[in-house]
Protein backbone atom coordinates (compact mmCIF):
# COMPACT_ATOMS: atom_id res chain seq x y z
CA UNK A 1 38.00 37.51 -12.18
CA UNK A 2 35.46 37.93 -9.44
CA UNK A 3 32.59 36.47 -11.77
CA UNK A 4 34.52 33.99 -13.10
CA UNK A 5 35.20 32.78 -9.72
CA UNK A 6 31.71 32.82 -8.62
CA UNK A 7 30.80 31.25 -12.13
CA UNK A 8 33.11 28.22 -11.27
CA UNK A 9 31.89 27.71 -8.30
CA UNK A 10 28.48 27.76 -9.05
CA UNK A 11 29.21 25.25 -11.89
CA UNK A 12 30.75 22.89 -9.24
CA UNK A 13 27.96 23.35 -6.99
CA UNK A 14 25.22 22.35 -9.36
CA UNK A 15 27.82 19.60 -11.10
CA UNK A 16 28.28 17.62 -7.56
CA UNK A 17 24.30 18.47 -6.75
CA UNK A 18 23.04 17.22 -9.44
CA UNK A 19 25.83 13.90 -9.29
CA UNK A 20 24.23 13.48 -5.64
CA UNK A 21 20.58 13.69 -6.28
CA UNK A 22 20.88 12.51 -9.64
CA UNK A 23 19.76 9.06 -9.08
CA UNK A 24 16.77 9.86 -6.74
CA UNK A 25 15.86 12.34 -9.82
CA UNK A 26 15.77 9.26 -12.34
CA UNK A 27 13.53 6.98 -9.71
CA UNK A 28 11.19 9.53 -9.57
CA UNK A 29 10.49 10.28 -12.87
CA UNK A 30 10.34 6.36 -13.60
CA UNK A 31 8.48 6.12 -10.42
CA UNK A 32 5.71 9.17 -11.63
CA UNK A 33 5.75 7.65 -15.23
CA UNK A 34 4.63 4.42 -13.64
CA UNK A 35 1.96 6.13 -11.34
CA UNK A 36 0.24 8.15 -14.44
CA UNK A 37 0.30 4.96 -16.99
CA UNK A 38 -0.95 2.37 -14.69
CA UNK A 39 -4.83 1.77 -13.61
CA UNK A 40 -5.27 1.95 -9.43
CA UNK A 41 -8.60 -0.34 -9.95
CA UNK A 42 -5.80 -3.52 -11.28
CA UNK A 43 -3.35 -2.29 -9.03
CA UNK A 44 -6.09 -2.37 -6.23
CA UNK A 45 -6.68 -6.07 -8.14
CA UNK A 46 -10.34 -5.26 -8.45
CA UNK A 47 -9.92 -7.43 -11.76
CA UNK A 48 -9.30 -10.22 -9.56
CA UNK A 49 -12.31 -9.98 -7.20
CA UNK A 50 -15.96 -10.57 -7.67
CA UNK A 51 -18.63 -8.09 -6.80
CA UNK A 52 -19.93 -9.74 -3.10
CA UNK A 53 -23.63 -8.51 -2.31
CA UNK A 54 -24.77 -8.42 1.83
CA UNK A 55 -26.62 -11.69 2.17
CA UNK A 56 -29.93 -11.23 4.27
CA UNK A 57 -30.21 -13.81 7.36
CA UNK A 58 -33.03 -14.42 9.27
CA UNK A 59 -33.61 -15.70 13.67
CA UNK A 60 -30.54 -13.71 14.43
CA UNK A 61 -29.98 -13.44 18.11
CA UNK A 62 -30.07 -10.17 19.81
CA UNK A 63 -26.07 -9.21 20.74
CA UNK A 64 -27.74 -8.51 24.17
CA UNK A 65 -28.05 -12.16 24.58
CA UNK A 66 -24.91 -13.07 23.90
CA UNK A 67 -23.23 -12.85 27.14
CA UNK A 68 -23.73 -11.25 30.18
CA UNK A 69 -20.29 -9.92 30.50
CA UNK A 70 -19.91 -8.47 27.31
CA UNK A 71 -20.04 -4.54 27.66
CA UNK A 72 -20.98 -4.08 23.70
CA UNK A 73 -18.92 -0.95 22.54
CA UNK A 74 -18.67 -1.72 18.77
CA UNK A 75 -20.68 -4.14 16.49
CA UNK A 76 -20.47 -5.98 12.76
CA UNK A 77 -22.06 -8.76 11.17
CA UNK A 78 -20.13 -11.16 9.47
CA UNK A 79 -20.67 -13.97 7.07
CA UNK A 80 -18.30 -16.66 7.02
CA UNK A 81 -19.38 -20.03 5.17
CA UNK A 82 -22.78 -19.17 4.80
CA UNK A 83 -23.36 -18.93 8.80
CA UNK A 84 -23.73 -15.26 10.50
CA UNK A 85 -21.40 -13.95 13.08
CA UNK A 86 -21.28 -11.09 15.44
CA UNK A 87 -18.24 -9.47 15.20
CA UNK A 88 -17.96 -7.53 18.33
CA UNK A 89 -15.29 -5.08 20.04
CA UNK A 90 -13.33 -5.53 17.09
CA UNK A 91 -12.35 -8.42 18.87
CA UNK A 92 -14.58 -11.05 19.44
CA UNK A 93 -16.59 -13.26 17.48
CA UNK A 94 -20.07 -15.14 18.56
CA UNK A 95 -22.01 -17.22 15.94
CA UNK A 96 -25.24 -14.65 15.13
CA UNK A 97 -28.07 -18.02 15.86
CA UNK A 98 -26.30 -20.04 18.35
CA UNK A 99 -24.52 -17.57 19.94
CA UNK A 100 -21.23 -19.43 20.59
CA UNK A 101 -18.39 -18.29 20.54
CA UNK A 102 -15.07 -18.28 17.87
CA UNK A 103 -12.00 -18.84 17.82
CA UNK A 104 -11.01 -17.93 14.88
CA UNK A 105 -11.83 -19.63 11.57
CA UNK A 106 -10.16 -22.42 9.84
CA UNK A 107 -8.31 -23.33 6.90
CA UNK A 108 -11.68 -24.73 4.99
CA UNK A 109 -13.17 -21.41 5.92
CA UNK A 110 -10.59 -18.95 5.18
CA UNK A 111 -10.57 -21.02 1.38
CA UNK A 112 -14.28 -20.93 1.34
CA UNK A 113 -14.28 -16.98 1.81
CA UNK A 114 -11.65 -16.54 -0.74
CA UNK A 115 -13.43 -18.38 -3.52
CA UNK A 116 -16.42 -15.81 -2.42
CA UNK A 117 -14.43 -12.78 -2.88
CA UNK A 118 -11.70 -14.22 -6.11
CA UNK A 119 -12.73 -14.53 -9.58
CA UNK A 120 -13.33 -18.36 -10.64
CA UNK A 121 -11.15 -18.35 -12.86
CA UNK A 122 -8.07 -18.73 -10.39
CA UNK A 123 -6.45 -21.96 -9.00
CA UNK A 124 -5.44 -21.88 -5.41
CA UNK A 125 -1.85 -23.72 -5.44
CA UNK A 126 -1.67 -23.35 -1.56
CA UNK A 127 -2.62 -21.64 1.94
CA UNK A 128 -0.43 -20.67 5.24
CA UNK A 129 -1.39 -18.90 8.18
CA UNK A 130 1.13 -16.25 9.04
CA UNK A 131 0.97 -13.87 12.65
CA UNK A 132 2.91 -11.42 12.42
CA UNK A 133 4.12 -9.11 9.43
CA UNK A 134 7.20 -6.51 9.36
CA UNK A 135 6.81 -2.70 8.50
CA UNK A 136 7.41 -4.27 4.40
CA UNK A 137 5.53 -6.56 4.31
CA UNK A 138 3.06 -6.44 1.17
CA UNK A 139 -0.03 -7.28 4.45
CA UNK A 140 1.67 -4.11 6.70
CA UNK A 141 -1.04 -2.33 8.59
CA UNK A 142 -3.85 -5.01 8.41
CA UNK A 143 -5.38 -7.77 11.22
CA UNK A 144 -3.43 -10.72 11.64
CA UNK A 145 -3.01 -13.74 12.35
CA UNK A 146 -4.72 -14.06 8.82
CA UNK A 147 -4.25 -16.80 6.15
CA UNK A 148 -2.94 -16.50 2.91
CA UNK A 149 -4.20 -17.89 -0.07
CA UNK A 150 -2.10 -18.17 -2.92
CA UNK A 151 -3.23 -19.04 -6.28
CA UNK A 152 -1.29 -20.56 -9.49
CA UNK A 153 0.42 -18.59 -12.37
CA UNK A 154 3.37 -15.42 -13.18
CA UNK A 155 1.59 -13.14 -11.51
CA UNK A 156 1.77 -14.40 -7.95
CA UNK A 157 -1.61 -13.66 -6.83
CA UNK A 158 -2.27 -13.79 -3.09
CA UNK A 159 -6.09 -13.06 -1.05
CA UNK A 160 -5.47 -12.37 2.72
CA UNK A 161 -8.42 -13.57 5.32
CA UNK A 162 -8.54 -12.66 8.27
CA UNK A 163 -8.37 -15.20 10.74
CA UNK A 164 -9.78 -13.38 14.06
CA UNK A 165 -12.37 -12.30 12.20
CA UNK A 166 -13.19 -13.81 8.75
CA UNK A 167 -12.84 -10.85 7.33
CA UNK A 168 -11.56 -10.91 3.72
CA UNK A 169 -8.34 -8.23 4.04
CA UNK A 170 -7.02 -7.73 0.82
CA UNK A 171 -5.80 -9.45 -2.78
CA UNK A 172 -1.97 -8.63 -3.72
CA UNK A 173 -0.11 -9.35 -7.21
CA UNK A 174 2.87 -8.96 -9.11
CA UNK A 175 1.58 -5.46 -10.61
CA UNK A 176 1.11 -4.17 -6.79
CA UNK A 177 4.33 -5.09 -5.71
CA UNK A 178 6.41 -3.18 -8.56
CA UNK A 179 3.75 -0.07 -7.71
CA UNK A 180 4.60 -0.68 -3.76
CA UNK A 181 8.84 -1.04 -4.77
CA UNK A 182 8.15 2.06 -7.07
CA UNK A 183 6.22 4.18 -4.35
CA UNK A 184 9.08 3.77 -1.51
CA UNK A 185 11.65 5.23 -4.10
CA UNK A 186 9.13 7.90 -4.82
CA UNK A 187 8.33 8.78 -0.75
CA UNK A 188 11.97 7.93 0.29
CA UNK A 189 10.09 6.22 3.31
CA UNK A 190 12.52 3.11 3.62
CA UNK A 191 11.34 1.73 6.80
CA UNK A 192 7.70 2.08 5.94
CA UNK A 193 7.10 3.37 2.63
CA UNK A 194 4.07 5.42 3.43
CA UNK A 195 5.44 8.51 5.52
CA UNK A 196 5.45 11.31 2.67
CA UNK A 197 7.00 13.84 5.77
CA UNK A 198 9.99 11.98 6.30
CA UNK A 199 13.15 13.70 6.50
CA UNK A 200 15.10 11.77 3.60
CA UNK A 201 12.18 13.44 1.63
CA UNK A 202 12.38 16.96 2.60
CA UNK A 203 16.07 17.26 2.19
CA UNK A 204 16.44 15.52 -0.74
CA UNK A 205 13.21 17.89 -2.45
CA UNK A 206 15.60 21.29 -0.98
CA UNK A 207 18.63 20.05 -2.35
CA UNK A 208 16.48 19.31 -6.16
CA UNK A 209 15.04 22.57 -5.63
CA UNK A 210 18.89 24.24 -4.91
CA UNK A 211 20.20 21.83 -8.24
CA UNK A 212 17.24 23.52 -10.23
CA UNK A 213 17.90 27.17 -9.15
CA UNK A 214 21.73 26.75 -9.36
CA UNK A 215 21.11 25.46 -13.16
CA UNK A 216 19.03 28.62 -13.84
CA UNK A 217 21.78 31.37 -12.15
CA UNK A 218 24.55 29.46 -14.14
CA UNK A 219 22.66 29.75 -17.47
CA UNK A 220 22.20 33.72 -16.19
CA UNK A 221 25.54 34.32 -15.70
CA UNK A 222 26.79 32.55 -18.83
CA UNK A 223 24.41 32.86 -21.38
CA UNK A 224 25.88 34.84 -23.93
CA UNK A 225 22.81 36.12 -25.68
CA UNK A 226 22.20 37.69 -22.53
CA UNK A 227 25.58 38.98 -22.41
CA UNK A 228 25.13 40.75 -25.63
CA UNK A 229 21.18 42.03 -24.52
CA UNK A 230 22.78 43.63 -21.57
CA UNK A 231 25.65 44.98 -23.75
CA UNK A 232 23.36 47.05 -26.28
């Protein structure tokens, strides 16, 4: 009676485990199917982009000359429309031959650097400036204010320029955002999707880990081959 009773509960055990994590089971094998079967390059949308070469200028100021005040701690050349910039501080940005400065770059420019860095073959269908982002949004963890750039057809391709700096961020498409949807289930991170030591995560892997041992001690304790091994 005393193994039976242990049997039964075990049973129940691994019965309302695996009713409890059984979900979370299924996204994560969908989840790691998609992972293995898909190409990071596309995801990336490195299929969307062209390959940008550094473009050499010439009579570039010296950042010295800039401004007096400026206490130089970081530095970058930039090219927006052709023209060099200094991009400076991470924060600041002087024209590289006049040495003004910029506020920023403009619709026309953002456009211009997006039909640099986008395949030809796309059709912009519109642009909007956006300045702040939440924790899921598909631009999370990138400079903004920055513009987006959205381009026609089902896949809902969008480029992302910065607008502080000109800097062209990132492209995002319809293939990235099931991969994005699909990695959150897979992490458990619901509030930011990237924190792999979260402790949704953790519990949930002990409690597959108890479901998976439980499973093995019931098949130990009830397998009737073994039964009869043991018996001879």
């Amino acid at each position: 009676m005393g193994k039976l009773r242990v049997r039964k509960k075990i049973r129940k055990t691994h019965r309302y485990l695996g009713l409890f994590i059984g979900l979370q089971f299924i996204l994560w094998t969908v989840s790691g199917l998609y992972f293995s079967w898909t190409d990071l390059d596309e995801i990336h949308g490195d299929h969307l982009r062209k390959s940008v070469g550094p473009i050499a200028f010439e009579n570039l100021l010296s950042p010295t000359a800039l401004d007096s005040t400026l206490k130089i701690k970081s530095i970058a050349l930039r090219e927006i429309n052709n023209e060099p910039y200094y991009w400076i501080n991470n924060s600041q940005l002087y024209n590289a031959k006049t040495g003004k400065f910029k506020n920023g770059i403009s619709k026309e420019e953002a456009l211009a650097i997006a039909a640099k860095n986008m395949i030809s073959t796309l059709k912009v269908s519109g642009i909007e400036k956006i300045e702040t982002v939440d924790a899921h949004h598909e631009y999370r963890k990138k400079l903004v204010p920055a513009y987006v750039v959205s381009y026609e057809g089902q896949n809902a391709i969008k480029a992302y320029v910065s607008v502080t700096d000109g800097a062209f961020q990132t492209v995002r498409h319809r293939d990235w955002r099931w991969f994005d949807f699909l990695w959150m289930t897979h992490t458990m991170d619901y509030e930011g999707r990237d924190d792999i030591n979260n402790s949704m995560l953790r519990a949930f892997s002990i409690l597959g880990l108890i479901t998976v041992l439980s499973g093995f001690v019931l098949w130990y304790i009830s397998s009737p081959t073994l039964r009869k091994w043991k018996n001879k």
